[in-house]
C-alpha atoms as a PDB file:
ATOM      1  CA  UNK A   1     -64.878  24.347  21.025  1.00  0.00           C
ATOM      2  CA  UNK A   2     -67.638  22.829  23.301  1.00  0.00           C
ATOM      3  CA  UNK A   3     -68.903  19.538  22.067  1.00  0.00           C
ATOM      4  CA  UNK A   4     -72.246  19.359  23.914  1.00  0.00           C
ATOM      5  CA  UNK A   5     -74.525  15.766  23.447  1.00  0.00           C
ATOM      6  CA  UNK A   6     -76.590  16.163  20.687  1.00  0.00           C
ATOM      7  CA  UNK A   7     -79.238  14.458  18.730  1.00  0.00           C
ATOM      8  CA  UNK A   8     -76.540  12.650  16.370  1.00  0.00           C
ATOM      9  CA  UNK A   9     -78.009  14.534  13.430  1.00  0.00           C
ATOM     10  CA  UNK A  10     -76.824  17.797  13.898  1.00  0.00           C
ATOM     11  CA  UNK A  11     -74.267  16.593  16.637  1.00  0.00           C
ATOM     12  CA  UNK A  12     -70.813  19.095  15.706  1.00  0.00           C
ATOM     13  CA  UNK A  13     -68.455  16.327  16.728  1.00  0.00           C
ATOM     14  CA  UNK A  14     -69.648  14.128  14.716  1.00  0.00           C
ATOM     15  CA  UNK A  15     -69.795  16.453  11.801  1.00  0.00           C
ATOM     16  CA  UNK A  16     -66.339  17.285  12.030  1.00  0.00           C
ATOM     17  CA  UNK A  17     -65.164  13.741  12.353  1.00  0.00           C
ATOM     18  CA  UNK A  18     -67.343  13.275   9.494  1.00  0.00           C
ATOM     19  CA  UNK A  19     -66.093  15.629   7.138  1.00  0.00           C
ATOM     20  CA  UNK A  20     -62.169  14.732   7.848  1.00  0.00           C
ATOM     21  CA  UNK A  21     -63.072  11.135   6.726  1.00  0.00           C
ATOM     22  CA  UNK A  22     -64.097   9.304   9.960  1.00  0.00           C
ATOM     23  CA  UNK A  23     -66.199   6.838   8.537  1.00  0.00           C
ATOM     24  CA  UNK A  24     -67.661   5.739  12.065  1.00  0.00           C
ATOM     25  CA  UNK A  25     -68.084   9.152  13.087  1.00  0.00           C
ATOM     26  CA  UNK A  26     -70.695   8.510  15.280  1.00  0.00           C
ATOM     27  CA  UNK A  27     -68.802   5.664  17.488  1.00  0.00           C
ATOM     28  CA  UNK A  28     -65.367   7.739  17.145  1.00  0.00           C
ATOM     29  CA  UNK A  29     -67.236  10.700  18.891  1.00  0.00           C
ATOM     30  CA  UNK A  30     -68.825   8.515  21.654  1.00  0.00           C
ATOM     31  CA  UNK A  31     -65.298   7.320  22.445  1.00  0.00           C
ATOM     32  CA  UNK A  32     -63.646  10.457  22.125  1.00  0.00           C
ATOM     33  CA  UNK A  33     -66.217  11.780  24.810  1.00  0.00           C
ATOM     34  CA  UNK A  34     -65.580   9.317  27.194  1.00  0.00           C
ATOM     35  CA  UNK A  35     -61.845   9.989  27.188  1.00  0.00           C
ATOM     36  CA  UNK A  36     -62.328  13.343  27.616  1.00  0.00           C
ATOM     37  CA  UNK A  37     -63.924  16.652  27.675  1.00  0.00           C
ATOM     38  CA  UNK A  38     -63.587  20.390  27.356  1.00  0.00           C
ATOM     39  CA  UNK A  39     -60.117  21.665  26.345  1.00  0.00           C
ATOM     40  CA  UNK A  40     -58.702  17.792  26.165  1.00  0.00           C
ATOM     41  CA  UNK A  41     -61.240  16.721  23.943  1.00  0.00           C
ATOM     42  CA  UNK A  42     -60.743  19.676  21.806  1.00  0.00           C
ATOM     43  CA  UNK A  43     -56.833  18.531  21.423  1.00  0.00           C
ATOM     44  CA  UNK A  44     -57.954  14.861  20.742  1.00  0.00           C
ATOM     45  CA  UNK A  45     -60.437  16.117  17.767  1.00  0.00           C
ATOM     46  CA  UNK A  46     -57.849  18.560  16.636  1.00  0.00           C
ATOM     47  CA  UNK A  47     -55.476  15.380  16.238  1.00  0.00           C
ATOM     48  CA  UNK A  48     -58.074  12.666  14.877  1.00  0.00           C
ATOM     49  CA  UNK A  49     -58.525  15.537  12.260  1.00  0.00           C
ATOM     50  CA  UNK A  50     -55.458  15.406  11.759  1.00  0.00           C
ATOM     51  CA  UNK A  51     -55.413  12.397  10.646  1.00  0.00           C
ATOM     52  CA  UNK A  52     -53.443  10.416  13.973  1.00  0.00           C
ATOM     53  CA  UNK A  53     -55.270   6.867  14.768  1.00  0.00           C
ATOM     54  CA  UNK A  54     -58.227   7.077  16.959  1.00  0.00           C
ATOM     55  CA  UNK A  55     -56.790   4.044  19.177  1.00  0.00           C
ATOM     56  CA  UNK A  56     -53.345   6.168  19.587  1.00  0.00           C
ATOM     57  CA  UNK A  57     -55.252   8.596  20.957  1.00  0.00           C
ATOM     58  CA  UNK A  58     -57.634   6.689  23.124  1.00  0.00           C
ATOM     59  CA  UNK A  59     -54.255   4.700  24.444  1.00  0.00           C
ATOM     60  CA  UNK A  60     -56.333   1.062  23.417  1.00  0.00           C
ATOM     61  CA  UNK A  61     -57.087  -0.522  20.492  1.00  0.00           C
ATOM     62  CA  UNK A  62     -59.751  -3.222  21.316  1.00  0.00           C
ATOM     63  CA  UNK A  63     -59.134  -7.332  19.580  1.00  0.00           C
ATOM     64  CA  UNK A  64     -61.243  -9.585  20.392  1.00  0.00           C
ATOM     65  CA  UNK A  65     -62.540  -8.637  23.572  1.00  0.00           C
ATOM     66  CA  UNK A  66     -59.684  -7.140  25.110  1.00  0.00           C
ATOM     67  CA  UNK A  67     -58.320  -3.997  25.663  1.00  0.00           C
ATOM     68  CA  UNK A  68     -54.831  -3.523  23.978  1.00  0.00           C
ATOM     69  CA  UNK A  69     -51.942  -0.060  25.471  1.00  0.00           C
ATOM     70  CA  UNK A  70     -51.210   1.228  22.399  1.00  0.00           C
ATOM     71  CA  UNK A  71     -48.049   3.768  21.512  1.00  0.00           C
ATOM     72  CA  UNK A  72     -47.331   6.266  19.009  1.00  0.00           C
ATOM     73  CA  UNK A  73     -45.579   5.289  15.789  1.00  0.00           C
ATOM     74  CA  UNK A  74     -46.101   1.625  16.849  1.00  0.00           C
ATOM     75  CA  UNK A  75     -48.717  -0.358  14.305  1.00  0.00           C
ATOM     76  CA  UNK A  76     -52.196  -0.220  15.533  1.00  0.00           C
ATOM     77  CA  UNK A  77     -54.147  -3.893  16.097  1.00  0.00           C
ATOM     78  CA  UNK A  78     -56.244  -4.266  13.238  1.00  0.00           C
ATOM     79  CA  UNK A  79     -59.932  -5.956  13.796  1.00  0.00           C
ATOM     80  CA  UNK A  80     -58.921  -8.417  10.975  1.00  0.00           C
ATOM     81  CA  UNK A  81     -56.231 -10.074  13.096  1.00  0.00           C
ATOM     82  CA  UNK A  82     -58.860 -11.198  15.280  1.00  0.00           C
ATOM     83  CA  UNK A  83     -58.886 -14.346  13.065  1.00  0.00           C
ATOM     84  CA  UNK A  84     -55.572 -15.103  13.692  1.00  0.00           C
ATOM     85  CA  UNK A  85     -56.131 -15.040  17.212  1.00  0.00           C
ATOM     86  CA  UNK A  86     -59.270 -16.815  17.198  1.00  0.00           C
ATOM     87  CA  UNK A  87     -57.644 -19.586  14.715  1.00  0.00           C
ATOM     88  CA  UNK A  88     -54.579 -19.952  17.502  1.00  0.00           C
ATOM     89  CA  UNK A  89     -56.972 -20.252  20.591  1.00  0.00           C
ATOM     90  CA  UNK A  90     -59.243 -23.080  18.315  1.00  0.00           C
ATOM     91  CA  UNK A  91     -56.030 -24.953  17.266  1.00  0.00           C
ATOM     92  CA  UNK A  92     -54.200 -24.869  21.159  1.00  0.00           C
ATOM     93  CA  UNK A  93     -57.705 -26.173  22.163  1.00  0.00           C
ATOM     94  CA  UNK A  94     -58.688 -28.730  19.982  1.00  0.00           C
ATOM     95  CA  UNK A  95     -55.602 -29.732  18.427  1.00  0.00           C
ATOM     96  CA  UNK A  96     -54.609 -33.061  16.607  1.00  0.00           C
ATOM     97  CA  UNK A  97     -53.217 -34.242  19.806  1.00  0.00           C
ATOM     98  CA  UNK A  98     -53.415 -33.339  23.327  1.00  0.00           C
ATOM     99  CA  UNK A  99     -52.654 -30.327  24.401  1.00  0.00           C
ATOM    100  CA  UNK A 100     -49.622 -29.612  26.289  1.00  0.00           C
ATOM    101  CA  UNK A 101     -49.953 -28.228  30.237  1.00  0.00           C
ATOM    102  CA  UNK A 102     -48.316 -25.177  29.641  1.00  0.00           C
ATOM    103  CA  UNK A 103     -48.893 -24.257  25.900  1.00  0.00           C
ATOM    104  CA  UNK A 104     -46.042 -21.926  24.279  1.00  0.00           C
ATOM    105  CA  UNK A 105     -47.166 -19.306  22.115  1.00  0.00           C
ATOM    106  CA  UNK A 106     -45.283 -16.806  20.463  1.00  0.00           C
ATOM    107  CA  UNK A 107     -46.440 -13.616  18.622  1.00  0.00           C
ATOM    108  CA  UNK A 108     -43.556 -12.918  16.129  1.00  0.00           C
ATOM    109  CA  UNK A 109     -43.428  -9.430  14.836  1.00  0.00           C
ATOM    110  CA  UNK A 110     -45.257  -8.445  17.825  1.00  0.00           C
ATOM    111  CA  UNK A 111     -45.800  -4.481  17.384  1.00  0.00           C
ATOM    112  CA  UNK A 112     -48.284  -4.037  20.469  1.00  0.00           C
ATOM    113  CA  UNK A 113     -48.456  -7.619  21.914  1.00  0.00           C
ATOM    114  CA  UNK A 114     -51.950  -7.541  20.318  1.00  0.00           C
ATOM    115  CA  UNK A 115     -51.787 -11.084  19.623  1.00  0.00           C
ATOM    116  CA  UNK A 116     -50.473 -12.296  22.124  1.00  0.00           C
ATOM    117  CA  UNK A 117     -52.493 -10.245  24.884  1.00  0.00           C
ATOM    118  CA  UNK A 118     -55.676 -11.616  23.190  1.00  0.00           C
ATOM    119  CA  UNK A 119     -54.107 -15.673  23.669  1.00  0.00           C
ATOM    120  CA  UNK A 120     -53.182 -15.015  27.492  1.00  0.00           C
ATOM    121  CA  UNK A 121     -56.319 -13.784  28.301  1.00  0.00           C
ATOM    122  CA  UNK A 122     -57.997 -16.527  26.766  1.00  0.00           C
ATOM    123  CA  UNK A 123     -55.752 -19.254  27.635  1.00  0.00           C
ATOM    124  CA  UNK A 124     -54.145 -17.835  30.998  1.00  0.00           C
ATOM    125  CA  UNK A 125     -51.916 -21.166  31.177  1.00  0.00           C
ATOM    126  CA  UNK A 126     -50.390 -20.332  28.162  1.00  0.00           C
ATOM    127  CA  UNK A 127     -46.365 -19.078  28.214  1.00  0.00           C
ATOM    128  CA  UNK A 128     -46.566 -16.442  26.052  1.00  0.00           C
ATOM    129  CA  UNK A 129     -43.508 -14.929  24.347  1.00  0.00           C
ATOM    130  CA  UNK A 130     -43.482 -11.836  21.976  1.00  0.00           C
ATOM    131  CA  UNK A 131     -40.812 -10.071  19.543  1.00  0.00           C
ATOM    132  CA  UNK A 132     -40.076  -7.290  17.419  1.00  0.00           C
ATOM    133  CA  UNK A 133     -37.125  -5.391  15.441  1.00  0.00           C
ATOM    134  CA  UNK A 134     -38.650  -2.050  16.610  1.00  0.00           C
ATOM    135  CA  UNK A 135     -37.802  -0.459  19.973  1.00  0.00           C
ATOM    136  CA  UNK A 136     -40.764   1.314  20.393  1.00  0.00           C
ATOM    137  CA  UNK A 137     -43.120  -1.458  19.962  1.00  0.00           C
ATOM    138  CA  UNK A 138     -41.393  -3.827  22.332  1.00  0.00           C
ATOM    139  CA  UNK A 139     -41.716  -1.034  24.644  1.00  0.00           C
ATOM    140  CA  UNK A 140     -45.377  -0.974  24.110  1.00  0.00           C
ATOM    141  CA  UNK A 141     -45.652  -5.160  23.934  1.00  0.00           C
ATOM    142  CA  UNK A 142     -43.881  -5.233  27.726  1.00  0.00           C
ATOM    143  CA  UNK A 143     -46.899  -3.065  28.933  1.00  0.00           C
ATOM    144  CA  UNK A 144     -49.487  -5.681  27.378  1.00  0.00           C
ATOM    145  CA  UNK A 145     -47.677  -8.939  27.733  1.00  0.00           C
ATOM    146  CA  UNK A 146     -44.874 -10.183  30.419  1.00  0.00           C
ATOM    147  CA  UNK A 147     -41.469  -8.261  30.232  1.00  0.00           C
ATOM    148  CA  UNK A 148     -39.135 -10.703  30.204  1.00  0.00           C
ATOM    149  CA  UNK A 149     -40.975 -12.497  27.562  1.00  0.00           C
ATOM    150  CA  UNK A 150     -41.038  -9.700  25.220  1.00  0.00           C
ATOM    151  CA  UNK A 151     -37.723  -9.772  23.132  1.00  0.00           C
ATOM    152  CA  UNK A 152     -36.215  -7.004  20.848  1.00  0.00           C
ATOM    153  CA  UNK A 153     -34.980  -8.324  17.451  1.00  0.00           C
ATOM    154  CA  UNK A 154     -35.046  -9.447  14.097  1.00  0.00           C
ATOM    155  CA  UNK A 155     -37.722 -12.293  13.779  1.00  0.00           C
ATOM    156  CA  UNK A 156     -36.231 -15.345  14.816  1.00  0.00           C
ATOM    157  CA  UNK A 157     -33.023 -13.439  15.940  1.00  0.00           C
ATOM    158  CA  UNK A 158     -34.957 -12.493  19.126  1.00  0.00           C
ATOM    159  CA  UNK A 159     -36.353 -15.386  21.104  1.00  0.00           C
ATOM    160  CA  UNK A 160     -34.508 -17.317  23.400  1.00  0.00           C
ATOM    161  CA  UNK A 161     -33.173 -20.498  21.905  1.00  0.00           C
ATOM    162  CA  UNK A 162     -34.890 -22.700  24.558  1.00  0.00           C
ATOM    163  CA  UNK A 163     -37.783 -21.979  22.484  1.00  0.00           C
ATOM    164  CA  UNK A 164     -36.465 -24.441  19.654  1.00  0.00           C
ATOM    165  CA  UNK A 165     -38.493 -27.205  18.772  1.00  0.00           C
ATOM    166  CA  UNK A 166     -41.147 -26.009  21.390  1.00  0.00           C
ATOM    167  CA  UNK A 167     -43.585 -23.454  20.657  1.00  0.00           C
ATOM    168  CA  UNK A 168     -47.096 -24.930  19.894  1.00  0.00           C
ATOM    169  CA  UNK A 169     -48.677 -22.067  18.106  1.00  0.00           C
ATOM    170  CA  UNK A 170     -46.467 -19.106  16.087  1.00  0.00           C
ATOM    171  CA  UNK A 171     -48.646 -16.353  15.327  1.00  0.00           C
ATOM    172  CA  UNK A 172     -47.602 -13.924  12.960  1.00  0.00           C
ATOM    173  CA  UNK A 173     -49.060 -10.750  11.560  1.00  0.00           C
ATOM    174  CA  UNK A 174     -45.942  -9.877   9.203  1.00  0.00           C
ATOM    175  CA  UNK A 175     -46.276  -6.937   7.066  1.00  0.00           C
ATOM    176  CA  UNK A 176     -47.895  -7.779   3.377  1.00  0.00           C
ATOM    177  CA  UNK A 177     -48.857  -4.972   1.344  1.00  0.00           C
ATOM    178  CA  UNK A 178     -46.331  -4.601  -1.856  1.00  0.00           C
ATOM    179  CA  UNK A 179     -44.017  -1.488  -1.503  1.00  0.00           C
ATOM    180  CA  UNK A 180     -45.484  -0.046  -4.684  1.00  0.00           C
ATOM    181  CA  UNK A 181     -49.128  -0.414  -2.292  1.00  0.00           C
ATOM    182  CA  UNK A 182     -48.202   1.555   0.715  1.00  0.00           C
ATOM    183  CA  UNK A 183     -48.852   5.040  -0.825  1.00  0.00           C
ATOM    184  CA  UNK A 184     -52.065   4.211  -1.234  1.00  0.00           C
ATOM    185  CA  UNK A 185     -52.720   3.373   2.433  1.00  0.00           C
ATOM    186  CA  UNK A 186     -54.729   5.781   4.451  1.00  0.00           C
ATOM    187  CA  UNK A 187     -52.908   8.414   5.952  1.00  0.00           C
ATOM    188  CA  UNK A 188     -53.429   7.248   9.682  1.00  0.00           C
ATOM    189  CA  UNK A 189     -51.689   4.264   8.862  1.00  0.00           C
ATOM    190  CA  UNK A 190     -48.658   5.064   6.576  1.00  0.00           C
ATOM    191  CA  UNK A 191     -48.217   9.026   8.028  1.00  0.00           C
ATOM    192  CA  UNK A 192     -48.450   7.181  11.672  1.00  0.00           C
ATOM    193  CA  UNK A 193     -47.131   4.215  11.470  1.00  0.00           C
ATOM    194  CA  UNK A 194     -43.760   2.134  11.473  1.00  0.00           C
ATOM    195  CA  UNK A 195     -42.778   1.731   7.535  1.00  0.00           C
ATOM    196  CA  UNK A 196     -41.424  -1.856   8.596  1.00  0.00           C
ATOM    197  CA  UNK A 197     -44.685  -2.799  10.121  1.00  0.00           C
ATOM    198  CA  UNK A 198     -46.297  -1.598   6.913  1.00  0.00           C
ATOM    199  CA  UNK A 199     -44.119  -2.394   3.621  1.00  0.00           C
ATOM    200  CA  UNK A 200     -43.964  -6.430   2.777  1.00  0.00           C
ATOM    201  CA  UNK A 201     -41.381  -5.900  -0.215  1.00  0.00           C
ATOM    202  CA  UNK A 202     -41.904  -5.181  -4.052  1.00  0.00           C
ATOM    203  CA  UNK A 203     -44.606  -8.342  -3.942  1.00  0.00           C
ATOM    204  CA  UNK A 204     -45.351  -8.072  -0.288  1.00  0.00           C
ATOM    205  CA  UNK A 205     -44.417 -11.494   0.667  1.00  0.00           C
ATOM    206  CA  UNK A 206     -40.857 -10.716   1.606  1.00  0.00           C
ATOM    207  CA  UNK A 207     -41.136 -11.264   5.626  1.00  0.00           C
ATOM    208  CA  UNK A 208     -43.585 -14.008   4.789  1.00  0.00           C
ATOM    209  CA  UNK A 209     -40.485 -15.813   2.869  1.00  0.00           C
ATOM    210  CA  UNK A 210     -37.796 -15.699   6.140  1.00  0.00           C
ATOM    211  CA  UNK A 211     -41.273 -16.048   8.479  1.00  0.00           C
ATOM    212  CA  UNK A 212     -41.726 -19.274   6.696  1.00  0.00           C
ATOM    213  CA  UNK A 213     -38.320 -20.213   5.994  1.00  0.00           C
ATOM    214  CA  UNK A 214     -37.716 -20.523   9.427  1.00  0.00           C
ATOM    215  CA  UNK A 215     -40.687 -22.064  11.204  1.00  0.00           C
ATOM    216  CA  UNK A 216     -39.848 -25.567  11.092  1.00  0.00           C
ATOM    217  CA  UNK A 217     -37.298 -24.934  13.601  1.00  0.00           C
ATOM    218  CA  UNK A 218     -39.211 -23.481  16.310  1.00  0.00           C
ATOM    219  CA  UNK A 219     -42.345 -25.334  15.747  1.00  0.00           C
ATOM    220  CA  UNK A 220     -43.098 -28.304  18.251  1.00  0.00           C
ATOM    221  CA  UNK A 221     -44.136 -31.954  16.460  1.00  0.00           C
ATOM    222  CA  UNK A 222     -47.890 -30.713  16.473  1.00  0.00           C
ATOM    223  CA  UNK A 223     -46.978 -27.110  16.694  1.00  0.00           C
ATOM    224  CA  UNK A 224     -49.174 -24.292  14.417  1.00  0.00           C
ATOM    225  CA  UNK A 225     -48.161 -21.439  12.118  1.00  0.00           C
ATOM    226  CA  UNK A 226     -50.812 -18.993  11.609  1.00  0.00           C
ATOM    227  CA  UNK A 227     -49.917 -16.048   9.094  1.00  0.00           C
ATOM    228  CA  UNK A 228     -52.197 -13.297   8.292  1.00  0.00           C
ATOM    229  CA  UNK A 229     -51.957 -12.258   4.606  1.00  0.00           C
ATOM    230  CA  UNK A 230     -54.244 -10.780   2.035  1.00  0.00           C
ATOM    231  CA  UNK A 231     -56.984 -12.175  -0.450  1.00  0.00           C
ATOM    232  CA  UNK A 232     -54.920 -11.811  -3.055  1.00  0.00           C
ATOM    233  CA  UNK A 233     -51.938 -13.128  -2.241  1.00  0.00           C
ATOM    234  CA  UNK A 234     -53.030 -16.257  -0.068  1.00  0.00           C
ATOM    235  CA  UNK A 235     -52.006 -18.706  -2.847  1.00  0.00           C
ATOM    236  CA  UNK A 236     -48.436 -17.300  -3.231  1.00  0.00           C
ATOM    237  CA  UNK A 237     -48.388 -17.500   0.590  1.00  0.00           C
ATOM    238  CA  UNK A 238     -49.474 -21.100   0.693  1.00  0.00           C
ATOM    239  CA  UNK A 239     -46.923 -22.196  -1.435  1.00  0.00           C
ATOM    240  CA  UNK A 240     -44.197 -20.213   0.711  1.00  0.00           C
ATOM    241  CA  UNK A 241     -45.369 -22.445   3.443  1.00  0.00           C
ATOM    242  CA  UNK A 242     -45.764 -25.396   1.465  1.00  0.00           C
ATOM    243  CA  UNK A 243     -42.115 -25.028   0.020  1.00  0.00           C
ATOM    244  CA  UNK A 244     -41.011 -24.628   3.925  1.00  0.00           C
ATOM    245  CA  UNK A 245     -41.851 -28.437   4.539  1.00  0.00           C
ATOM    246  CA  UNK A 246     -45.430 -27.400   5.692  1.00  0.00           C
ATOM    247  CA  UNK A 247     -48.968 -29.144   5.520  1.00  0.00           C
ATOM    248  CA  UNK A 248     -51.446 -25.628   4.248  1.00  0.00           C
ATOM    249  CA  UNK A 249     -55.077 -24.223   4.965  1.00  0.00           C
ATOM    250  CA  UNK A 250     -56.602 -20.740   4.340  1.00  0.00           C
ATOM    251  CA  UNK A 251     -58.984 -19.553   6.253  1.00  0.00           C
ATOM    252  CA  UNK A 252     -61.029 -16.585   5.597  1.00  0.00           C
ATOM    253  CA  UNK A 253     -63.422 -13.997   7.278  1.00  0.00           C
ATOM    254  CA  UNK A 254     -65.165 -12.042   4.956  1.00  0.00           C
ATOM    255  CA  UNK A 255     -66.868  -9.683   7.897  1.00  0.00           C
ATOM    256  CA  UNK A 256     -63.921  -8.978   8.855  1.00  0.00           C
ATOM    257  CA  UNK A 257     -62.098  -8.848   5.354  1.00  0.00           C
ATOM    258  CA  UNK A 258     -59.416 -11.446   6.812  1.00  0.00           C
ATOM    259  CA  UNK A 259     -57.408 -14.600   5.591  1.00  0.00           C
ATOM    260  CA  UNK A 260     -54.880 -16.421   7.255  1.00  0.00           C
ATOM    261  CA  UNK A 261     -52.605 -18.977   6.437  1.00  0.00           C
ATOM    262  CA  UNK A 262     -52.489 -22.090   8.725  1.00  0.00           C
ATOM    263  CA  UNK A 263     -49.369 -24.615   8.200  1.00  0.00           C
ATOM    264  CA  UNK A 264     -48.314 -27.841  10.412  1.00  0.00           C
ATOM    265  CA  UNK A 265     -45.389 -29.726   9.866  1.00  0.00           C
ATOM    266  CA  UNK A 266     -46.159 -32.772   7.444  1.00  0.00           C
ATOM    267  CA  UNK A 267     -44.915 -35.517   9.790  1.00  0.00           C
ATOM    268  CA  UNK A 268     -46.472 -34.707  13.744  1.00  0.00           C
ATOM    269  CA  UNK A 269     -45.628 -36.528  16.212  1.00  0.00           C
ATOM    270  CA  UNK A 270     -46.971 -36.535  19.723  1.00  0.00           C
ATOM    271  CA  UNK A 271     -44.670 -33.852  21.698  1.00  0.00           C
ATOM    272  CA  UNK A 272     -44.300 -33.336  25.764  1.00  0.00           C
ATOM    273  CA  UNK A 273     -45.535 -30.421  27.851  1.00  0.00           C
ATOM    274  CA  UNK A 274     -43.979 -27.626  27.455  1.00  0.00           C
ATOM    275  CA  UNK A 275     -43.909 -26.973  31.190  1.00  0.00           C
ATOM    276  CA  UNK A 276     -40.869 -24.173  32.563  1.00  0.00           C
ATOM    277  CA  UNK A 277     -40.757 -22.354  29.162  1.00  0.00           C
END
């Protein structure tokens, strides 16, 4: 089928997109058109119909600003994390102390290096490290984010212990929606996607727990945790981090349907540059 440029109300592209559930049909079929045409745009509708992400398609997923690689079956960047990044970027720039030269950042539970990417190219002095248990999405985080500084394993498992005691902001984007919850996810995301990167346990919060069990350890003196979670569960998440020896704030972002945990060990002191890591 030839998609010709239409006036957007009787555009065929758009109609399509429309009636297989594209809510932004109309920005879905601008992109699509710029990534392609003729026979390769008819393959790229035939799979957005089909329900496969649009950024999986495009090969980008765009947070905050910056263009993402993305990877099949790897978890796609949602716009919601952008508060998590934003929340890192405020706290390694106006901290409660001074900044170290070389601020160390790690995005735990990586999937694309979303997180990460959108610190680096922010904060270009910043030593960014990544990790994640799946293969395929520290595959994908090496194209977005240094190599060498993207590790394959289980959480904590993964990083290099030099890291101890010395990263100044852990972001984390751990799953969170209850096992009995992911059915109910659209099909793009749990027909798509990673079940680990999707499933938080029976209450959701099971990552969260060993996330925040573990923190203290790899958190300088004036170090940061931020943890995306949802509305509903943000209390039960505070107290996870409050339990873990950790000072608590929620933020939220109700454009962009988003809350995130912030936590800070309860006695800071002043720490040294992080310089070499």
């Amino acid at each position: 089928m030839i998609y010709p440029v239409t006036d957007p109300a009787t555009d065929p592209l758009q109609a399509r997109l429309r009636a297989a559930g594209c809510v932004y049909a109309e920005e879905e079929s601008a992109l699509l058109r710029d990534a392609a045409t003729g026979s390769d745009l008819e393959h790229l509708v035939a799979r957005r119909v089909a329900g496969e992400p649009l950024e999986v398609l495009l090969g980008w997923a765009a947070l905050e600003g910056v263009r993402v690689r993305t990877a099949p079956g790897v978890f796609v960047p949602r716009a919601r994390s952008g508060l998590l990044a934003r929340l890192a970027l405020e706290a390694l720039t106006h901290p409660a102390d001074p900044a170290p030269p070389r601020p160390v950042v790690v995005d735990l539970g990586c999937g694309t290096g979303a997180l990460g990417a959108v610190v680096a190219h922010h904060r270009p002095d910043a030593v960014v490290h990544a990790a994640d248990l799946d293969p395929a999405a520290v595959a994908c985080a090496r194209r977005n984010l240094p190599p060498d500084r993207v590790h394959e394993g289980d959480l904590y498992d993964a990083l290099p212990p030099t890291l101890l005691g010395r990263v100044d902001a852990l972001l984390v984007n751990a799953p969170y929606v209850p096992t009995a919850h992911v059915g109910l996810m659209p099909p793009e995301a749990r027909l798509h996607e990673p079940l680990v990167a999707l499933d938080g346990g029976h209450d959701g919060l099971a990552v969260q727990r060993r996330v925040a069990a573990g923190a203290s350890r790899w958190l300088a003196p004036t170090g940061v945790l931020l943890l995306e979670t949802g509305r509903a569960q943000a209390p039960h998440t505070s107290a996870l981090l409050r339990d873990a020896g950790l000072d608590v704030a929620l933020h939220t972002d109700d454009d962009l349907e988003a809350t995130v945990a912030v936590g800070r060990l309860v006695t800071s002191q002043p720490t040294g540059g992080n310089a070499g890591y």
